[in-house]
PDB file of N, CA and C in Angstrom:
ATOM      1  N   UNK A   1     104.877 118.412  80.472  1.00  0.00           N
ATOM      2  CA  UNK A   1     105.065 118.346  79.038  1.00  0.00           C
ATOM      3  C   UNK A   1     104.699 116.927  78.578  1.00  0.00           C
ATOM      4  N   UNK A   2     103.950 116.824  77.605  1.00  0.00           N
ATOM      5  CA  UNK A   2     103.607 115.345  77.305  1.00  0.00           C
ATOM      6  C   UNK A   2     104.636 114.451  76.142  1.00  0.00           C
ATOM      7  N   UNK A   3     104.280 113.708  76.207  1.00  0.00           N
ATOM      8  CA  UNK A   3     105.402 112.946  75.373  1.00  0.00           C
ATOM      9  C   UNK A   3     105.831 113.271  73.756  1.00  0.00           C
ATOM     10  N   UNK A   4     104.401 113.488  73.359  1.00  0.00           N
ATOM     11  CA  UNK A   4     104.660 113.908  71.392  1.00  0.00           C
ATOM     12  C   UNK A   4     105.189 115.161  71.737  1.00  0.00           C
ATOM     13  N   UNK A   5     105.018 116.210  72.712  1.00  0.00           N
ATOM     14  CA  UNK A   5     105.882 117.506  72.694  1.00  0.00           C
ATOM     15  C   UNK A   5     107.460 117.206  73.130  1.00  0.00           C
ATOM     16  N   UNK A   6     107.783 116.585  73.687  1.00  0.00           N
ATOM     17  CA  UNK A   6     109.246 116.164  73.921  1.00  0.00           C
ATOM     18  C   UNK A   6     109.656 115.253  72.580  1.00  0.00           C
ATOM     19  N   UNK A   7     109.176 114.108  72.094  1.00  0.00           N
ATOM     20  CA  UNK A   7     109.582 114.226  71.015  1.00  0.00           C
ATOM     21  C   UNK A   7     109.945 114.770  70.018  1.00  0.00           C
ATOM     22  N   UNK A   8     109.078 115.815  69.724  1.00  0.00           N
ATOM     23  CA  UNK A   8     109.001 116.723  68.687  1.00  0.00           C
ATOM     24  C   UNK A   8     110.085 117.596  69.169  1.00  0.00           C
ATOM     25  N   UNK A   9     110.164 118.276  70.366  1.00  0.00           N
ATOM     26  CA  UNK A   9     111.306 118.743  70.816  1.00  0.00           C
ATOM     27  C   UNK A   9     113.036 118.297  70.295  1.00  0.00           C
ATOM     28  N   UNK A  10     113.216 116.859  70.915  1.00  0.00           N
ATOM     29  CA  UNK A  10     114.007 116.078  70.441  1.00  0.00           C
ATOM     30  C   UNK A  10     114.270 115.874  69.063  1.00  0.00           C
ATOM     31  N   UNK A  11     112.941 115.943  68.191  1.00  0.00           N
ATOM     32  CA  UNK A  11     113.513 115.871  66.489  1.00  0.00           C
ATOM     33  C   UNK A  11     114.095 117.180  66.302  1.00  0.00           C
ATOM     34  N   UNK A  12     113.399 118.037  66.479  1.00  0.00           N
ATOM     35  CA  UNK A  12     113.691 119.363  66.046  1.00  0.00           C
ATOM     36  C   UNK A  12     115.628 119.889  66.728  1.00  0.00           C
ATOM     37  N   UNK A  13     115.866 119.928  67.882  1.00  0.00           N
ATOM     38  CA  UNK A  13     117.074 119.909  67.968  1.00  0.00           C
ATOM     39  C   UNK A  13     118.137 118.901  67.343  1.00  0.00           C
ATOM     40  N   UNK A  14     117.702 117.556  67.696  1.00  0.00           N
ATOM     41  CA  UNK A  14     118.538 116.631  66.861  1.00  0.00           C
ATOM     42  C   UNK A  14     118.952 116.681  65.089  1.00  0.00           C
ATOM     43  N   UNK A  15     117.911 117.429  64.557  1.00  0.00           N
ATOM     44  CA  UNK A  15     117.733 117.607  63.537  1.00  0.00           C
ATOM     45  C   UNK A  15     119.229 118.945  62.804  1.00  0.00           C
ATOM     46  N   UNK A  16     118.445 119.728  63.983  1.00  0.00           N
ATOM     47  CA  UNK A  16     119.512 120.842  63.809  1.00  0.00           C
ATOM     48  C   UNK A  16     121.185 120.843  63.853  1.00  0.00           C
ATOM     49  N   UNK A  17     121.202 120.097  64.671  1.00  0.00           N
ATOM     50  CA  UNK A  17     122.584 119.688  65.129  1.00  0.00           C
ATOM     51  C   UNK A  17     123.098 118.660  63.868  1.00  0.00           C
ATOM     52  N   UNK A  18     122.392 117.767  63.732  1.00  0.00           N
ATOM     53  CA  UNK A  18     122.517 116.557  62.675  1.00  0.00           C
ATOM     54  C   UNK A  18     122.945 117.603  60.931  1.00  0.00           C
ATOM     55  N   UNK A  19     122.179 118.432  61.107  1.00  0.00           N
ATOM     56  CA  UNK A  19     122.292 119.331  59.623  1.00  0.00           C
ATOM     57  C   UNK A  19     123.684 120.449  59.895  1.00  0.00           C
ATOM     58  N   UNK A  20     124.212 120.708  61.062  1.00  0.00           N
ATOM     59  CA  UNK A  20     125.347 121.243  61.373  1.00  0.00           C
ATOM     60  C   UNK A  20     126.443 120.550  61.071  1.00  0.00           C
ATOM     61  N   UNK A  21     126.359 119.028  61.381  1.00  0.00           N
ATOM     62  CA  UNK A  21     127.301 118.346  61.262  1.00  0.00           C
ATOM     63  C   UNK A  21     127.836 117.898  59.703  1.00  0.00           C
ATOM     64  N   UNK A  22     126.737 117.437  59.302  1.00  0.00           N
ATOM     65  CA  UNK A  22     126.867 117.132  57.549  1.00  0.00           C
ATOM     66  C   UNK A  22     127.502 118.357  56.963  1.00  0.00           C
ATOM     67  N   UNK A  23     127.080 119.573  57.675  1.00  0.00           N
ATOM     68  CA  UNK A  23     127.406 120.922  56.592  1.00  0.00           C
ATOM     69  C   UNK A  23     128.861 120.965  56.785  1.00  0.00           C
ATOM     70  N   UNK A  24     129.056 120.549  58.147  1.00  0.00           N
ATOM     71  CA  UNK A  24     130.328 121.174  58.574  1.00  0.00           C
ATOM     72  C   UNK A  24     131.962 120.499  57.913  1.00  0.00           C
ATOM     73  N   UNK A  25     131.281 119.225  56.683  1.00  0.00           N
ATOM     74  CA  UNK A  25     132.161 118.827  56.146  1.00  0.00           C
ATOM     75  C   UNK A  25     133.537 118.600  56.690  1.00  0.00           C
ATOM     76  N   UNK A  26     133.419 117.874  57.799  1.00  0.00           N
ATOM     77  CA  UNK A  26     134.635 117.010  58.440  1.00  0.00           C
ATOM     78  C   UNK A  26     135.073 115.892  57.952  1.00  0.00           C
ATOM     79  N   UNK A  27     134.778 115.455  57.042  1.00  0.00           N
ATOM     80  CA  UNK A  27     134.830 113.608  56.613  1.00  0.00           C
ATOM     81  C   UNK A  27     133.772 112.955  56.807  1.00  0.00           C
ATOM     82  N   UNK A  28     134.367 112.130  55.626  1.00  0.00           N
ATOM     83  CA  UNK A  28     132.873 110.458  56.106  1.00  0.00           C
ATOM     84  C   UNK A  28     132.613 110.570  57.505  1.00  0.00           C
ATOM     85  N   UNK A  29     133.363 110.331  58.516  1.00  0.00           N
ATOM     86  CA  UNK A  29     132.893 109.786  59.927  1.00  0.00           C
ATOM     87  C   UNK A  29     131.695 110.943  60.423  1.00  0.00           C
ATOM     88  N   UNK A  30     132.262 112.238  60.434  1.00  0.00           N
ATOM     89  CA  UNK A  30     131.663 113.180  60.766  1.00  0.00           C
ATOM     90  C   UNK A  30     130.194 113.393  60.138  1.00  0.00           C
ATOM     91  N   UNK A  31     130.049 113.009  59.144  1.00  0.00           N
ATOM     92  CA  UNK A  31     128.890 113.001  58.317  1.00  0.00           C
ATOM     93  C   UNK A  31     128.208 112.181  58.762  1.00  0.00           C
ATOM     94  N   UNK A  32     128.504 110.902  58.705  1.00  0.00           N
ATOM     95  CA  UNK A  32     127.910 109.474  58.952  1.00  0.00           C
ATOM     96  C   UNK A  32     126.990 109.513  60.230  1.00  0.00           C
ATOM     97  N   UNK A  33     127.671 109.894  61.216  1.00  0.00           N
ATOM     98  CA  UNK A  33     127.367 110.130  62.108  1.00  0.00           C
ATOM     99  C   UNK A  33     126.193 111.252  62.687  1.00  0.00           C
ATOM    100  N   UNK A  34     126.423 112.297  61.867  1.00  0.00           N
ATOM    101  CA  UNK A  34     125.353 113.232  61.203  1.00  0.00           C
ATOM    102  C   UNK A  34     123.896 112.618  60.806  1.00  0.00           C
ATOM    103  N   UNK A  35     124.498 111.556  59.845  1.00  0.00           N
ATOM    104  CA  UNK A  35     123.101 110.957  59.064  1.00  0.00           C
ATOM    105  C   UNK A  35     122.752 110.306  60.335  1.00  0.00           C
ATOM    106  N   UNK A  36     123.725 109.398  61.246  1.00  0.00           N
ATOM    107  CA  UNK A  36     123.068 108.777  62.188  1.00  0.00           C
ATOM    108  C   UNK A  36     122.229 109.807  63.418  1.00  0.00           C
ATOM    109  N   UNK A  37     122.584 110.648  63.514  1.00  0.00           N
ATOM    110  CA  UNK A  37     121.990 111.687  63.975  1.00  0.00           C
ATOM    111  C   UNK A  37     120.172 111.846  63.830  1.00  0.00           C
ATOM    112  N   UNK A  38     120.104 112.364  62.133  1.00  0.00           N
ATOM    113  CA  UNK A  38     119.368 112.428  61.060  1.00  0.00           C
ATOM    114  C   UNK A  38     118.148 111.170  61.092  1.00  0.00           C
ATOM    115  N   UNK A  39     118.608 109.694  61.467  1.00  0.00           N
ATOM    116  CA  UNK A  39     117.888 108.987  61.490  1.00  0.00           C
ATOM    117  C   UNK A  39     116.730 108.650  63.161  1.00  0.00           C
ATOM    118  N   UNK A  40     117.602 108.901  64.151  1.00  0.00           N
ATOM    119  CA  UNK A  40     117.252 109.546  65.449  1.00  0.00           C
ATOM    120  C   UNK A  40     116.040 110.333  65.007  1.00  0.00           C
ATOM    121  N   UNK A  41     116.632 111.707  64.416  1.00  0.00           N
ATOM    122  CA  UNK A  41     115.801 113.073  64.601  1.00  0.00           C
ATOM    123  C   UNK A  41     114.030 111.728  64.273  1.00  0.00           C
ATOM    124  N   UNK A  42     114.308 111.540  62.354  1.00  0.00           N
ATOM    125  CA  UNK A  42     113.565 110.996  61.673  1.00  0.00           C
ATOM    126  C   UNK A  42     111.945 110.005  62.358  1.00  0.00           C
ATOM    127  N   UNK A  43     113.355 109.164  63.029  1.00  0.00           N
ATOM    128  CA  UNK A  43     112.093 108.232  64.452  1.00  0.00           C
ATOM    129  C   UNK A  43     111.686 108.755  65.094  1.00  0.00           C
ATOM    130  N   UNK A  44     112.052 110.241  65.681  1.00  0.00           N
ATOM    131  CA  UNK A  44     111.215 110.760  66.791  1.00  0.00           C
ATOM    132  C   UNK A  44     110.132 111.393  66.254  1.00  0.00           C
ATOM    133  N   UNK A  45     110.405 112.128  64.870  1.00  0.00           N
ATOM    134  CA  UNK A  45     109.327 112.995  64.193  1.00  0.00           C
ATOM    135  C   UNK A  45     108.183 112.111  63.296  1.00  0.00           C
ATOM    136  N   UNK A  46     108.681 110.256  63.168  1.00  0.00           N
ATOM    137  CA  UNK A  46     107.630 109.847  62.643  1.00  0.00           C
ATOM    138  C   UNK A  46     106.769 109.371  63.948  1.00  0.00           C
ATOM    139  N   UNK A  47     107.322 108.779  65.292  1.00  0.00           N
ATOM    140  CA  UNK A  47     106.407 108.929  66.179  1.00  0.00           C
ATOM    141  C   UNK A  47     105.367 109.729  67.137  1.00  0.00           C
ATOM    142  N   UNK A  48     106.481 111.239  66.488  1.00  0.00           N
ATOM    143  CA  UNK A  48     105.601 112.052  67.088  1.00  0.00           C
ATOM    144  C   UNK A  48     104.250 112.338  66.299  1.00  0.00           C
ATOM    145  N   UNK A  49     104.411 111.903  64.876  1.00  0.00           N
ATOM    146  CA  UNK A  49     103.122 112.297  63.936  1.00  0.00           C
ATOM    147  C   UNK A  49     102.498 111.313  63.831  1.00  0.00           C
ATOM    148  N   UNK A  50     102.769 109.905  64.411  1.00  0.00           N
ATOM    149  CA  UNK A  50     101.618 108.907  64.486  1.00  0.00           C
ATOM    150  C   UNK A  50     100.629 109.227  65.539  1.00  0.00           C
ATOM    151  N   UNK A  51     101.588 110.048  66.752  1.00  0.00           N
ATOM    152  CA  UNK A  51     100.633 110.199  68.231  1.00  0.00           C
ATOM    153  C   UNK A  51      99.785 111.439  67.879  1.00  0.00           C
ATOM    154  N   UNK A  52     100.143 111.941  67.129  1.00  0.00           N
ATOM    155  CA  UNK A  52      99.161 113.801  66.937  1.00  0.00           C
ATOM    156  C   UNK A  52      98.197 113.296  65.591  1.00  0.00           C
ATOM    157  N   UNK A  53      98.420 112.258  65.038  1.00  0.00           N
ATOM    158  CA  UNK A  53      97.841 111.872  63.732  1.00  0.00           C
ATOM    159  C   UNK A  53      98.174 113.187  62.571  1.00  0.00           C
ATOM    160  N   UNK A  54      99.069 113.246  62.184  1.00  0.00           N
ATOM    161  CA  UNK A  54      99.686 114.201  61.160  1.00  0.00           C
ATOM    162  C   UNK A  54     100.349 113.586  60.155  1.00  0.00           C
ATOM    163  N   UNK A  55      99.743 112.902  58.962  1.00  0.00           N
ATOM    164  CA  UNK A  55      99.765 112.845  57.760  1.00  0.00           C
ATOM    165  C   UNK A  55     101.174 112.838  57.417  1.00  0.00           C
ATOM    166  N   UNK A  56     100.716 114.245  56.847  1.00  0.00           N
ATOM    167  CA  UNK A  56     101.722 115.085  55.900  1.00  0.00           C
ATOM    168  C   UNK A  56     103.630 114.777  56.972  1.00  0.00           C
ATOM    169  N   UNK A  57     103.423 115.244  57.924  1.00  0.00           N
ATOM    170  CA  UNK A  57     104.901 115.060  59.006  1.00  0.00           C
ATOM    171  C   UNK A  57     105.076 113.682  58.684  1.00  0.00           C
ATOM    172  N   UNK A  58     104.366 112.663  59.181  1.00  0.00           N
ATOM    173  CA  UNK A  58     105.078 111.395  58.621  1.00  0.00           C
ATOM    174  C   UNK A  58     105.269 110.936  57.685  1.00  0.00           C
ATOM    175  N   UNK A  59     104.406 110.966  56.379  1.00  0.00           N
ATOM    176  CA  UNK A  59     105.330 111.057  55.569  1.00  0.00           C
ATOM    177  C   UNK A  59     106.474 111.370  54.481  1.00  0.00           C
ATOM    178  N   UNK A  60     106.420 112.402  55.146  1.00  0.00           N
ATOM    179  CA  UNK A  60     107.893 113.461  54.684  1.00  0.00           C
ATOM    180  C   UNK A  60     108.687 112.456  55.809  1.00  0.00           C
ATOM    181  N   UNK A  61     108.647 112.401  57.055  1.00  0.00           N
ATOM    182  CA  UNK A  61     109.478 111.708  57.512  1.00  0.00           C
ATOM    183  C   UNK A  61     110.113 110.371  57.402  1.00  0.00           C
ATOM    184  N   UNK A  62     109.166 109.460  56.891  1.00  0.00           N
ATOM    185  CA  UNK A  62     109.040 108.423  56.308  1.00  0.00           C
ATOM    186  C   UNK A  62     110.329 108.286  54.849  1.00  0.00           C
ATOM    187  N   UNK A  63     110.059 109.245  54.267  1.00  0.00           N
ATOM    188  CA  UNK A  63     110.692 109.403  52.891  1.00  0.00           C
ATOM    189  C   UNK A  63     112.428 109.717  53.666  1.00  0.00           C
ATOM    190  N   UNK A  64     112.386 110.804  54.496  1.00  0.00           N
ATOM    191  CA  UNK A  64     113.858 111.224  54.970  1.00  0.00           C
ATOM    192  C   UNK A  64     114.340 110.164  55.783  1.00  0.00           C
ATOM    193  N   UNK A  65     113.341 109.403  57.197  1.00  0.00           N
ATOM    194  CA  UNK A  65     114.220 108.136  57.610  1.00  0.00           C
ATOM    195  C   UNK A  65     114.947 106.846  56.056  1.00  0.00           C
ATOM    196  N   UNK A  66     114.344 106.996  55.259  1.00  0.00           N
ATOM    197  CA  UNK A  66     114.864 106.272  54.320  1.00  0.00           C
ATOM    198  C   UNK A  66     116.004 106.723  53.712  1.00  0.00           C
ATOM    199  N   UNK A  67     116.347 108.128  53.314  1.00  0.00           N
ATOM    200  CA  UNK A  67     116.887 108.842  52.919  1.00  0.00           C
ATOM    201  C   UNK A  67     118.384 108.825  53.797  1.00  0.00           C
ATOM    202  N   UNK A  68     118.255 109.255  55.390  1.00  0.00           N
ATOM    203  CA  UNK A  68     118.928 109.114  56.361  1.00  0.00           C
ATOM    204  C   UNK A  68     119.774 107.226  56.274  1.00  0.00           C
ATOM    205  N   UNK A  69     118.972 106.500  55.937  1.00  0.00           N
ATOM    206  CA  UNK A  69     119.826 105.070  55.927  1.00  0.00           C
ATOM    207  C   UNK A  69     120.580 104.741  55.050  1.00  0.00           C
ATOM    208  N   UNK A  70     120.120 105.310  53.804  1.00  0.00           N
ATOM    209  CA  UNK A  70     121.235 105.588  52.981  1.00  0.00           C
ATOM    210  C   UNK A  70     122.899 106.105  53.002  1.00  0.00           C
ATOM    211  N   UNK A  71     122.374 107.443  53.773  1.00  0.00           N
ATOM    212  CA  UNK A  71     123.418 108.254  53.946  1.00  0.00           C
ATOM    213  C   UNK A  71     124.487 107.387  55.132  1.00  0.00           C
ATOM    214  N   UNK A  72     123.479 106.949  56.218  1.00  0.00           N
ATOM    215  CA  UNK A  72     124.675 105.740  57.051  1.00  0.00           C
ATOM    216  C   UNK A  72     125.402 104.803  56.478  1.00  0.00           C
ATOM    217  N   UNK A  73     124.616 104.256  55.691  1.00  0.00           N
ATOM    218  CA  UNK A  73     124.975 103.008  54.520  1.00  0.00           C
ATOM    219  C   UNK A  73     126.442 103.816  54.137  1.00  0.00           C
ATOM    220  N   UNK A  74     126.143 105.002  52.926  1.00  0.00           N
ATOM    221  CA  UNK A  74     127.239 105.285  52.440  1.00  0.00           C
ATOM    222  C   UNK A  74     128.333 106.057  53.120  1.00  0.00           C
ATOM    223  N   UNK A  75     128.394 106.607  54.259  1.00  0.00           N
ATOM    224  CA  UNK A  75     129.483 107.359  54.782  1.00  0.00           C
ATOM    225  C   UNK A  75     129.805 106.165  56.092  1.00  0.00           C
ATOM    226  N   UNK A  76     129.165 105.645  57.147  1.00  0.00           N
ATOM    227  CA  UNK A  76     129.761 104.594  57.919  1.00  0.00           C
ATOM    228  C   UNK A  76     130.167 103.008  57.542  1.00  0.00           C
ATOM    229  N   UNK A  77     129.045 102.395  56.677  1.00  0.00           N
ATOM    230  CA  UNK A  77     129.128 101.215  56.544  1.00  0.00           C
ATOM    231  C   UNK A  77     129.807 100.859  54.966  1.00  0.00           C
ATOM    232  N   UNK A  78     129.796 101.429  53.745  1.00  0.00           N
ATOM    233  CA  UNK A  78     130.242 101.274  52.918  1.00  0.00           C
ATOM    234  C   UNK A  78     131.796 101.580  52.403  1.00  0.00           C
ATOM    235  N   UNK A  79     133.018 100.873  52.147  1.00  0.00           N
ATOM    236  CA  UNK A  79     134.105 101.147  51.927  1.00  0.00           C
ATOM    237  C   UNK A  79     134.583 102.293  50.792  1.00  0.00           C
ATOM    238  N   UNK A  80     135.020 103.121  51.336  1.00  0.00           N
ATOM    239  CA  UNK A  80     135.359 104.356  49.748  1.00  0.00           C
ATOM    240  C   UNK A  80     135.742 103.840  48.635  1.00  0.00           C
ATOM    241  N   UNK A  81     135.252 104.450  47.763  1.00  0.00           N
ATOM    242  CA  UNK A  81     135.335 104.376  46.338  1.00  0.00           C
ATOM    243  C   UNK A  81     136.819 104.043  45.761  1.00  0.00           C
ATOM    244  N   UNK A  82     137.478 103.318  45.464  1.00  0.00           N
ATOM    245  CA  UNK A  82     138.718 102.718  45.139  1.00  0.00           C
ATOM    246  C   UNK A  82     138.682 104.900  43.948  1.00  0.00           C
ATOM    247  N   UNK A  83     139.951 104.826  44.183  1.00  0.00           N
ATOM    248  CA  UNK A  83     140.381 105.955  42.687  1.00  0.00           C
ATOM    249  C   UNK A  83     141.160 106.920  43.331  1.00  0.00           C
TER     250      UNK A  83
END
């Protein structure tokens, strides 16, 4: 198996699991961790589309690893909303 297929492998499960977790609405941590998940999946699927040269995959991925740092930002690293 060559390497962009194990990657791609790796996004695609990580991905899945990562979107289980967010859904599964456990709390910030559980989420956070999710997104950190999410950002994993993100790096594997933008390296796997630099090695296959696929456009379109990276940057959709591009847009979601950004998307994904956010979501760490706000559920691990940022303090809850005072109220």
């Amino acid at each position: 198996m060559e390497i962009t297929e194990i990657l791609k492998w790796f996004a695609a499960c990580s991905g899945i699991i990562a979107a289980f977790m967010v859904s599964l609405d456990f709390g910030r941590r559980v989420t956070g961790w999710g997104f950190v998940l999410f950002v994993a999946s993100s790096i594997a699927w933008i390296t796997g589309a630099l090695l296959s040269d696929d456009e379109p995959l990276l940057s959709q991925n591009l847009v979601l690893f950004a998307i994904n740092i956010f979501g760490v930002y706000r559920y691990l690293i940022r303090k809850t909303p005072n109220g």
